[in-house]
PDB file of N, CA and C in Angstrom:
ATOM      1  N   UNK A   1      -9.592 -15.028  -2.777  1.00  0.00           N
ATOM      2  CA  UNK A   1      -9.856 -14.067  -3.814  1.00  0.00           C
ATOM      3  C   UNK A   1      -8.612 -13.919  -4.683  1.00  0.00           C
ATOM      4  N   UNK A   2      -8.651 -13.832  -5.894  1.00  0.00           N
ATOM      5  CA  UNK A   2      -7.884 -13.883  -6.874  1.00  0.00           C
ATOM      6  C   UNK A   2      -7.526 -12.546  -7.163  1.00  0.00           C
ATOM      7  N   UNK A   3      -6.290 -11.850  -7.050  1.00  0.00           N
ATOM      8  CA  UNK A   3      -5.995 -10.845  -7.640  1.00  0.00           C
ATOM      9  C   UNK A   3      -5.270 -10.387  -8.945  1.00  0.00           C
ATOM     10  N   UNK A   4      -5.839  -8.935  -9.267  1.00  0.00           N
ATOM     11  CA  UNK A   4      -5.033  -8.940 -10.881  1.00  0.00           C
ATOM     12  C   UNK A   4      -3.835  -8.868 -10.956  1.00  0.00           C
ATOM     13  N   UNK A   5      -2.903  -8.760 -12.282  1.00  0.00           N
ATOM     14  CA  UNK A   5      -1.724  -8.650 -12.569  1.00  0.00           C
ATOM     15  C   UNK A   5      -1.117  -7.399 -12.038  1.00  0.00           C
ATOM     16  N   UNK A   6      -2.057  -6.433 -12.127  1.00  0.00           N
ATOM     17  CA  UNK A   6      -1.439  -5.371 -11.821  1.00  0.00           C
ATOM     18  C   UNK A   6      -1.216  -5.384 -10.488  1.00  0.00           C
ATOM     19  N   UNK A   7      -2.013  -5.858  -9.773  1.00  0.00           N
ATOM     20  CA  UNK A   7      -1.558  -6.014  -7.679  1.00  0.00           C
ATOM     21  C   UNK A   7      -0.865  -6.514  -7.840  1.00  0.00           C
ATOM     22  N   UNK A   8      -0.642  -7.894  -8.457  1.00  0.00           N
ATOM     23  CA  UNK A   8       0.512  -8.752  -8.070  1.00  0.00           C
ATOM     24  C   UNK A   8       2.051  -8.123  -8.648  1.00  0.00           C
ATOM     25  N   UNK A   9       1.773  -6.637  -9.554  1.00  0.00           N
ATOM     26  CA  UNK A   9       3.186  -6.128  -9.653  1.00  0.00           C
ATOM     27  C   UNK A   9       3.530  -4.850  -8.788  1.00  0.00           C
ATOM     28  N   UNK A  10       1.944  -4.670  -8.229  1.00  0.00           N
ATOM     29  CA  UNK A  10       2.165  -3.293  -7.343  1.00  0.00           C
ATOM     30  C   UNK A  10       2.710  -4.254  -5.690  1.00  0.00           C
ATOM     31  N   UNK A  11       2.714  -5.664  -5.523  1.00  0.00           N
ATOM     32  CA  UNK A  11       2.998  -6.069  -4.235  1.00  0.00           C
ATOM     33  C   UNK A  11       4.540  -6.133  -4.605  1.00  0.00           C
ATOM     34  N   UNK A  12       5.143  -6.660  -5.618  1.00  0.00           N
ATOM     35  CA  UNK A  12       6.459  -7.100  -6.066  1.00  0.00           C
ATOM     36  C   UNK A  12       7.122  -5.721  -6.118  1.00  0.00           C
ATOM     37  N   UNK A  13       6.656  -4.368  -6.466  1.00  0.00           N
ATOM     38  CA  UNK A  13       7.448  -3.219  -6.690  1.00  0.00           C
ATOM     39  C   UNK A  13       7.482  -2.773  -4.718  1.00  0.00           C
ATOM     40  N   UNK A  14       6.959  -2.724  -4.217  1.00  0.00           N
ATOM     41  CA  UNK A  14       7.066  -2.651  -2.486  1.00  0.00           C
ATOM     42  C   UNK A  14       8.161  -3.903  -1.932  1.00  0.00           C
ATOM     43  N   UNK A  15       8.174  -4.891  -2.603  1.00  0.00           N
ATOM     44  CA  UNK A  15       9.139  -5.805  -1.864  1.00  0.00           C
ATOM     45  C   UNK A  15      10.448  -5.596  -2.946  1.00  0.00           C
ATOM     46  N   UNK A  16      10.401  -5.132  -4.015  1.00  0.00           N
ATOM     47  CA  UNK A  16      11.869  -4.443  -4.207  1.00  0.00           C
ATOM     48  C   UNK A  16      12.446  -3.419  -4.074  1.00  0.00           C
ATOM     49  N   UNK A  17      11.316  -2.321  -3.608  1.00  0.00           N
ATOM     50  CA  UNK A  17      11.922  -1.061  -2.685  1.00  0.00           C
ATOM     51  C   UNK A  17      12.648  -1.596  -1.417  1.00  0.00           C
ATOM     52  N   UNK A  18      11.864  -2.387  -0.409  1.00  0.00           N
ATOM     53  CA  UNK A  18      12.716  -2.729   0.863  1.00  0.00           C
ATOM     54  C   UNK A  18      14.020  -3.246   0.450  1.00  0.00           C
ATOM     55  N   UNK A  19      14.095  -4.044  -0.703  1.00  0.00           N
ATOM     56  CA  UNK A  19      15.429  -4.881  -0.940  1.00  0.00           C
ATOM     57  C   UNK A  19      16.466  -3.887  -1.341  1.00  0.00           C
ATOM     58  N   UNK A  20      16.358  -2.864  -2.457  1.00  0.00           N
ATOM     59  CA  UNK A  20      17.084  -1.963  -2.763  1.00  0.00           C
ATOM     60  C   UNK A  20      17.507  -0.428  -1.979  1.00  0.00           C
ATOM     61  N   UNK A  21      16.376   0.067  -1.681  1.00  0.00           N
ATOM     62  CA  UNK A  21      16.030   1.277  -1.020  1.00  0.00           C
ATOM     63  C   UNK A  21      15.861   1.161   0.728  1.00  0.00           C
ATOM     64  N   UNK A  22      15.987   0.511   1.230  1.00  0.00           N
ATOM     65  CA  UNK A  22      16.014  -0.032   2.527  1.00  0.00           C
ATOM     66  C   UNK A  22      15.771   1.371   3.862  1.00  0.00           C
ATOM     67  N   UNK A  23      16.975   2.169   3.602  1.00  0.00           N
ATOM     68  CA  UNK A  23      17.321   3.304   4.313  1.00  0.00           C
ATOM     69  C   UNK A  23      16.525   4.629   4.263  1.00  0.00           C
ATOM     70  N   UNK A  24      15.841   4.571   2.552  1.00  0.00           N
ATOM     71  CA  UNK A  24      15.597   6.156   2.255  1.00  0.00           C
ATOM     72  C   UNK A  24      13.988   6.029   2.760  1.00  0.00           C
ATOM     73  N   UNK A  25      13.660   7.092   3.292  1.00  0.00           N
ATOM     74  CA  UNK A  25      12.196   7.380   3.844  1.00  0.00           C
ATOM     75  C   UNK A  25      11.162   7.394   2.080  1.00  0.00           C
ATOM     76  N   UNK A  26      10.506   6.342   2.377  1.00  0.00           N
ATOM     77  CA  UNK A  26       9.608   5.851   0.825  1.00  0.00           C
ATOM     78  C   UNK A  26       8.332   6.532   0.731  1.00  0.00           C
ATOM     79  N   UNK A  27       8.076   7.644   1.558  1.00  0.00           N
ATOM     80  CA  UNK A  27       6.640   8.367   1.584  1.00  0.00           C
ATOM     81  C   UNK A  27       6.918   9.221  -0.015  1.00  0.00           C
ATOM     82  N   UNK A  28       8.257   9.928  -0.064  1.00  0.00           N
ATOM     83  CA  UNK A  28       8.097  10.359  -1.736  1.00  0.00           C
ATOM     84  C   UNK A  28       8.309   9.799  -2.770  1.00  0.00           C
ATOM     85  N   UNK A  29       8.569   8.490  -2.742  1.00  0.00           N
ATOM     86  CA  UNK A  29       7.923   7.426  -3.682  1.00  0.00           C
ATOM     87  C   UNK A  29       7.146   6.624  -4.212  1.00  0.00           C
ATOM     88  N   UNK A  30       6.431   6.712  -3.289  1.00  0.00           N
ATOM     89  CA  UNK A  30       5.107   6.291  -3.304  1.00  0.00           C
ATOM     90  C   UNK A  30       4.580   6.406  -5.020  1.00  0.00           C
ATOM     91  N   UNK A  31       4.266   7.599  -5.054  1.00  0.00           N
ATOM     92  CA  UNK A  31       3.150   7.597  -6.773  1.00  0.00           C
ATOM     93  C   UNK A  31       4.054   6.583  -7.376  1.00  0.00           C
ATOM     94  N   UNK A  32       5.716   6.524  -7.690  1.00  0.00           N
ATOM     95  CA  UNK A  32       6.097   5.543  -8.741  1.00  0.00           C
ATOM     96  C   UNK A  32       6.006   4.324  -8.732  1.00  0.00           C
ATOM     97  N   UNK A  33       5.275   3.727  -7.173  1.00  0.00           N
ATOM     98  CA  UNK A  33       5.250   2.597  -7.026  1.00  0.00           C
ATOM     99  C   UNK A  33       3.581   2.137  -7.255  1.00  0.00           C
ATOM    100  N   UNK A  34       2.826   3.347  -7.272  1.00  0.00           N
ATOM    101  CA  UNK A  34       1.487   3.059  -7.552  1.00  0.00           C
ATOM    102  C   UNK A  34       1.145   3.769  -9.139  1.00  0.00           C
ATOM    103  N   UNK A  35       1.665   4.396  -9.656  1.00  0.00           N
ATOM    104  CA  UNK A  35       1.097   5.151 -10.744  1.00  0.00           C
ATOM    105  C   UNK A  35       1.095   4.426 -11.749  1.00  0.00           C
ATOM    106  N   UNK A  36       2.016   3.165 -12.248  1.00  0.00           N
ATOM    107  CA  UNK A  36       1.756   1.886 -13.058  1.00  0.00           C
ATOM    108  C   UNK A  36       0.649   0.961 -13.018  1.00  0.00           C
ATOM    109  N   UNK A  37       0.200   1.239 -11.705  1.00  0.00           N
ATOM    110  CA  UNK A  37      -1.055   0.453 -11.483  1.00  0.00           C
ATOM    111  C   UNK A  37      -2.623   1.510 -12.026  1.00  0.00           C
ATOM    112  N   UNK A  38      -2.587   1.291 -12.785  1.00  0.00           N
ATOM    113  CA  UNK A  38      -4.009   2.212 -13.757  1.00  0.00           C
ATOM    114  C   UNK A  38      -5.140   2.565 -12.389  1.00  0.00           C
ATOM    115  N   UNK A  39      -5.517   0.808 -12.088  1.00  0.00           N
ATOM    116  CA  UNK A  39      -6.758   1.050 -11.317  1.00  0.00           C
ATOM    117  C   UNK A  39      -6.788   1.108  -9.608  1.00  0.00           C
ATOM    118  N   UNK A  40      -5.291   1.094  -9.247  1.00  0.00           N
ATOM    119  CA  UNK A  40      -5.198   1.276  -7.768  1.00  0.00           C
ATOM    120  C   UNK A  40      -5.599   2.858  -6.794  1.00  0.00           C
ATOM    121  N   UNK A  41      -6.697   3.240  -6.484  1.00  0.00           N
ATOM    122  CA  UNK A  41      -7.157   4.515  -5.859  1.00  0.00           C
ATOM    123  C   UNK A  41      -6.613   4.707  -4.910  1.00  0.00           C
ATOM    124  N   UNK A  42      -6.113   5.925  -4.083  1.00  0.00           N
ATOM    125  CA  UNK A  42      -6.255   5.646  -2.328  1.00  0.00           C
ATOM    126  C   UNK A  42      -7.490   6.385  -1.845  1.00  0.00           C
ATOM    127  N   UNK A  43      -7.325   5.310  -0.905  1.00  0.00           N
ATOM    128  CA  UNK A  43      -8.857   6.080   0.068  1.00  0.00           C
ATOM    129  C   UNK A  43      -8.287   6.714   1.465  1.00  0.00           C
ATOM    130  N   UNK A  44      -7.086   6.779   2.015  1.00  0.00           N
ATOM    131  CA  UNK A  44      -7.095   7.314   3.101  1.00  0.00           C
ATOM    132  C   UNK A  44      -5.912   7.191   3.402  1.00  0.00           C
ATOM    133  N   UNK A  45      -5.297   7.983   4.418  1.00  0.00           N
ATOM    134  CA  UNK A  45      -3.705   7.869   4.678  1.00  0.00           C
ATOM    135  C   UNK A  45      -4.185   8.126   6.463  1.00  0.00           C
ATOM    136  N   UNK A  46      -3.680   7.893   7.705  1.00  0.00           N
ATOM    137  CA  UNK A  46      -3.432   8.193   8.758  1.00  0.00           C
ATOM    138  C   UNK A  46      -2.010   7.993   9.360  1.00  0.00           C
ATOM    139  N   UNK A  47      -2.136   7.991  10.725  1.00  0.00           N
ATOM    140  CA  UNK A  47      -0.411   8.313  11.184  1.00  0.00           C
ATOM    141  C   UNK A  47      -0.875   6.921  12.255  1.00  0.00           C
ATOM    142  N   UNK A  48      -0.011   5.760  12.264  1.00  0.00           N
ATOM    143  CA  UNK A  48       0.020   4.694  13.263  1.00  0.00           C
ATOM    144  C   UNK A  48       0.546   5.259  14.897  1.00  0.00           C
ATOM    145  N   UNK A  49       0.874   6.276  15.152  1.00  0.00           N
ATOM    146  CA  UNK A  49       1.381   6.981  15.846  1.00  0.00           C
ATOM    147  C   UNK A  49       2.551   6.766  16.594  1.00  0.00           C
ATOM    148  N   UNK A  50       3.283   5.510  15.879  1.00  0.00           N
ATOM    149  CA  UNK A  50       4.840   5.234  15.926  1.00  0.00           C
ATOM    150  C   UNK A  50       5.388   6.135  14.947  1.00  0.00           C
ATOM    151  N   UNK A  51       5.316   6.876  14.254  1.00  0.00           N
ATOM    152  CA  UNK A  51       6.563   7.345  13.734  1.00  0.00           C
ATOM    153  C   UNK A  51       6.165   7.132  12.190  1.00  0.00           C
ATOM    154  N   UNK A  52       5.201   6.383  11.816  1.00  0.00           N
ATOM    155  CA  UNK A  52       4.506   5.540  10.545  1.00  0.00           C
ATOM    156  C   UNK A  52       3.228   6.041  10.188  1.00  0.00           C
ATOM    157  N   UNK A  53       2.753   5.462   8.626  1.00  0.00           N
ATOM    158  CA  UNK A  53       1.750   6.090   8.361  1.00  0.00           C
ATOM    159  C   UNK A  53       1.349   4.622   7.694  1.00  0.00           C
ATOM    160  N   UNK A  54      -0.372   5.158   7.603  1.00  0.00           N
ATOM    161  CA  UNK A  54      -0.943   3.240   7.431  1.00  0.00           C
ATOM    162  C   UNK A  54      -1.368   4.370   6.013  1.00  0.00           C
ATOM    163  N   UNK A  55      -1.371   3.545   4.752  1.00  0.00           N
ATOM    164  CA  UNK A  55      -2.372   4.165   3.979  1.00  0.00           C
ATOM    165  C   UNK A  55      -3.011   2.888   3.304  1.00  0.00           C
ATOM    166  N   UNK A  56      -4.453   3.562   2.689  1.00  0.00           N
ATOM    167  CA  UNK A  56      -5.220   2.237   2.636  1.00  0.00           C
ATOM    168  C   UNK A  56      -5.663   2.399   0.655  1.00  0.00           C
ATOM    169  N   UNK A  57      -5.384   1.588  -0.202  1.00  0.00           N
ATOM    170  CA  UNK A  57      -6.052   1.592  -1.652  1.00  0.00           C
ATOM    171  C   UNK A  57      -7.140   0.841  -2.080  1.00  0.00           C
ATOM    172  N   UNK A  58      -7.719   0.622  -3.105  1.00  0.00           N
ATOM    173  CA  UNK A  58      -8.466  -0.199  -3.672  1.00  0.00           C
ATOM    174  C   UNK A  58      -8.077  -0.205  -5.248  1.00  0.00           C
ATOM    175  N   UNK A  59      -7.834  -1.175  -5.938  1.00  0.00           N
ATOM    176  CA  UNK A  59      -8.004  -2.029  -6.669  1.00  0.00           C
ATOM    177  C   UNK A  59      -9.462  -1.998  -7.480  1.00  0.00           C
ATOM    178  N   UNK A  60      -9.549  -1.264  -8.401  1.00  0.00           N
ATOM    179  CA  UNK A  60     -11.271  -0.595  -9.214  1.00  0.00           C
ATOM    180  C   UNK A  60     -10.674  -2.300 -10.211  1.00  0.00           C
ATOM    181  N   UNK A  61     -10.341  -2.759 -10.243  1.00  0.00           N
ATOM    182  CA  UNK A  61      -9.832  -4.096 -11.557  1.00  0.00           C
ATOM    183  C   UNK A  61     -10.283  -5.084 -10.793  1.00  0.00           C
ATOM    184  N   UNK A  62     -10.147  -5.587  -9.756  1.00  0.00           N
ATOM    185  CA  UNK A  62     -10.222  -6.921  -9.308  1.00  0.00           C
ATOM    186  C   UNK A  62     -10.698  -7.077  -7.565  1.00  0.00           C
ATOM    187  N   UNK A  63     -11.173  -5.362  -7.589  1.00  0.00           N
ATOM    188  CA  UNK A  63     -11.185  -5.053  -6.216  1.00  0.00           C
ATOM    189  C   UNK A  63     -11.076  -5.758  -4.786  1.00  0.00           C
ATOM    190  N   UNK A  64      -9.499  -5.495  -4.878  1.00  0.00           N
ATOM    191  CA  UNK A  64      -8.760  -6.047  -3.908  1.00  0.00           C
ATOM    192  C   UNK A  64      -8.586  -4.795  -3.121  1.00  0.00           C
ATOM    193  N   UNK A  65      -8.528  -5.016  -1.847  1.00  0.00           N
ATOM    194  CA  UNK A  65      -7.948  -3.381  -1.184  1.00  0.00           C
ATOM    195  C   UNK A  65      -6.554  -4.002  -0.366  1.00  0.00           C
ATOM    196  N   UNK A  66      -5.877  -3.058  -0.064  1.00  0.00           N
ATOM    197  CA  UNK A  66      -4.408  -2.856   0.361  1.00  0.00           C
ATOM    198  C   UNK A  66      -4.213  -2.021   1.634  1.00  0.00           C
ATOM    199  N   UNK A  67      -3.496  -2.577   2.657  1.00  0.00           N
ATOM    200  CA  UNK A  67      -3.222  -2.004   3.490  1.00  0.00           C
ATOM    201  C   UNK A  67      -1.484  -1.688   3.269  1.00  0.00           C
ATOM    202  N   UNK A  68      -0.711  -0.735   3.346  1.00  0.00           N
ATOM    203  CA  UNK A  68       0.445   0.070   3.400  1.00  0.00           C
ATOM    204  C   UNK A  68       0.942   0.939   4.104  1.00  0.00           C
ATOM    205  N   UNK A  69       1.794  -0.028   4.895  1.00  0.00           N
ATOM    206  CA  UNK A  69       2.524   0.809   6.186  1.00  0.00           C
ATOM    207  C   UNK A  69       3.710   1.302   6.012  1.00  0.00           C
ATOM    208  N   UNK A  70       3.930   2.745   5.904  1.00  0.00           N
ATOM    209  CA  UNK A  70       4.966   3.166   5.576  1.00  0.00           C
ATOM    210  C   UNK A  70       6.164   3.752   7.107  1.00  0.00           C
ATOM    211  N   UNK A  71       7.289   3.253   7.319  1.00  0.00           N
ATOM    212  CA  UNK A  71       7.998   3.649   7.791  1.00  0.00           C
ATOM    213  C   UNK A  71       8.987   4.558   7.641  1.00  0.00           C
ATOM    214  N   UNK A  72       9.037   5.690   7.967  1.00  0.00           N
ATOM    215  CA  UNK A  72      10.288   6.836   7.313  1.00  0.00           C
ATOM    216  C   UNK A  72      11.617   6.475   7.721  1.00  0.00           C
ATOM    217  N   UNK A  73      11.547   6.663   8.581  1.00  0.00           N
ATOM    218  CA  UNK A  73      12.850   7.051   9.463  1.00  0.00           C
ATOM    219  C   UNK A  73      13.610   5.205   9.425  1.00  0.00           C
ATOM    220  N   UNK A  74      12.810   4.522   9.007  1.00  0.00           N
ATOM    221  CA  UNK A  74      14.127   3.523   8.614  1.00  0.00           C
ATOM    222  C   UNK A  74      13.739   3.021   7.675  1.00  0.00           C
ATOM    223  N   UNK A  75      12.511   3.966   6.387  1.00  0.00           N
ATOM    224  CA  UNK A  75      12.694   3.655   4.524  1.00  0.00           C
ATOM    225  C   UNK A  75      12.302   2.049   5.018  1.00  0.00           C
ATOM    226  N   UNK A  76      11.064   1.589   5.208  1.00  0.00           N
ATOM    227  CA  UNK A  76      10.591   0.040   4.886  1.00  0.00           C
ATOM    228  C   UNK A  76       8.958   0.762   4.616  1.00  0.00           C
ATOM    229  N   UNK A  77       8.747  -0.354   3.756  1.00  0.00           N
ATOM    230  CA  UNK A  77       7.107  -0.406   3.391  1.00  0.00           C
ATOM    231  C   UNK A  77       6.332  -1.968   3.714  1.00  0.00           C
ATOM    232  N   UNK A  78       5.642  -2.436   3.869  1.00  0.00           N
ATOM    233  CA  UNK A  78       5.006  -3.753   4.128  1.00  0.00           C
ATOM    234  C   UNK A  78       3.769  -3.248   3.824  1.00  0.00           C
ATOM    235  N   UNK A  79       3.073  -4.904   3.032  1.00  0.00           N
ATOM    236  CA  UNK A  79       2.294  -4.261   2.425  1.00  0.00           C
ATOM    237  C   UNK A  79       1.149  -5.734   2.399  1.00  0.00           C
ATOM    238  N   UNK A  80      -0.047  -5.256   2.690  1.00  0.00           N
ATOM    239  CA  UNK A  80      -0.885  -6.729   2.611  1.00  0.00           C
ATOM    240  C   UNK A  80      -2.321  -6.633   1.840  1.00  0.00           C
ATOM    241  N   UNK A  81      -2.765  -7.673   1.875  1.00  0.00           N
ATOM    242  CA  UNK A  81      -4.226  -7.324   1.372  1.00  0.00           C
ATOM    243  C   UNK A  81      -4.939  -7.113   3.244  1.00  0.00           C
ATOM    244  N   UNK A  82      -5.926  -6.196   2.577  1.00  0.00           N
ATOM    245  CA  UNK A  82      -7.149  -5.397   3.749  1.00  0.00           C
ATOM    246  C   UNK A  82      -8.560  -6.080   3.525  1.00  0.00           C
ATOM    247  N   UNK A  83      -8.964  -6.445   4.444  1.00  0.00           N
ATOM    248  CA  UNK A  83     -10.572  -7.008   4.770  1.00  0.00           C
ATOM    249  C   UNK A  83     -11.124  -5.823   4.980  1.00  0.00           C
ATOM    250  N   UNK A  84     -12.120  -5.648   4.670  1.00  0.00           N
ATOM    251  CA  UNK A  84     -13.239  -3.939   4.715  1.00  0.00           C
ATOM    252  C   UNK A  84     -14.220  -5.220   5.558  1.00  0.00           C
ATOM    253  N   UNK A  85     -14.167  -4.575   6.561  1.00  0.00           N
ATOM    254  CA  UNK A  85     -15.205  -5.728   7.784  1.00  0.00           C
ATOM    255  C   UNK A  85     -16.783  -4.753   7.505  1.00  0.00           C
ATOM    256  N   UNK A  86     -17.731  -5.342   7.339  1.00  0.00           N
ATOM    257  CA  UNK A  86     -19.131  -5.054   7.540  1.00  0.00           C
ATOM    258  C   UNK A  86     -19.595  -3.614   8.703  1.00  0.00           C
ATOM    259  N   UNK A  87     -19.768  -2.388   8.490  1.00  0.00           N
ATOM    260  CA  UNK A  87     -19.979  -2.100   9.992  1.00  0.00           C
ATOM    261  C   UNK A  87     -21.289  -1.798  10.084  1.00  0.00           C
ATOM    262  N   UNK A  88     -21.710  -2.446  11.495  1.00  0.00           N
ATOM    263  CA  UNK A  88     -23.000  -2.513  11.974  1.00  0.00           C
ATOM    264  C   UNK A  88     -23.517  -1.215  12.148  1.00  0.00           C
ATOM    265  N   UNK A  89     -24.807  -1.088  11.423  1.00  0.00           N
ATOM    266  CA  UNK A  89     -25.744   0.129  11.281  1.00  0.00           C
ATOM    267  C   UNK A  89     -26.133   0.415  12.961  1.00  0.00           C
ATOM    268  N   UNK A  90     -25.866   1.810  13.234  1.00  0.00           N
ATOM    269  CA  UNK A  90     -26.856   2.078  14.753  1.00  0.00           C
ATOM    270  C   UNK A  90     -28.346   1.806  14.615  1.00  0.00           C
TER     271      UNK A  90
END
């Protein structure tokens, strides 16, 4: 799947936070790293229950979705594309 310009600058702004920002906890940076992106939504934030939080977007442009794992306490973000798996009706 082919993604738009704008993912491919919302993946590049997460891999130059780790390079620059390394140390600082990136949960209150977040909007500046997504708010350039027009059509990126979030749908959900939870706690990985290490110490981390997974949050999940979509992409309304080229609908790609994003998985984003945020680490505080040692300021890293990693960041991938998300499969939305089928779930089977009861």
């Amino acid at each position: 799947m082919k993604i738009c310009q704008d993912c491919e600058q919302f993946e590049k702004r997460i891999k130059e936070w780790n390079y620059t920002n390394g140390a600082i906890d990136p949960l209150p940076y977040i909007d500046d790293m997504i708010n350039p992106h027009k059509h990126l939504i979030f749908e959900g934030r939870r706690s990985d229950g290490a110490g981390g939080y997974v949050l999940l977007f979509q992409c309304l442009k080229c609908d790609q979705w994003w998985k984003l794992s945020a680490w505080p306490v040692v300021g890293h973000l990693d960041v991938w594309p998300y499969l939305i798996q089928d779930q089977p009706s009861a």
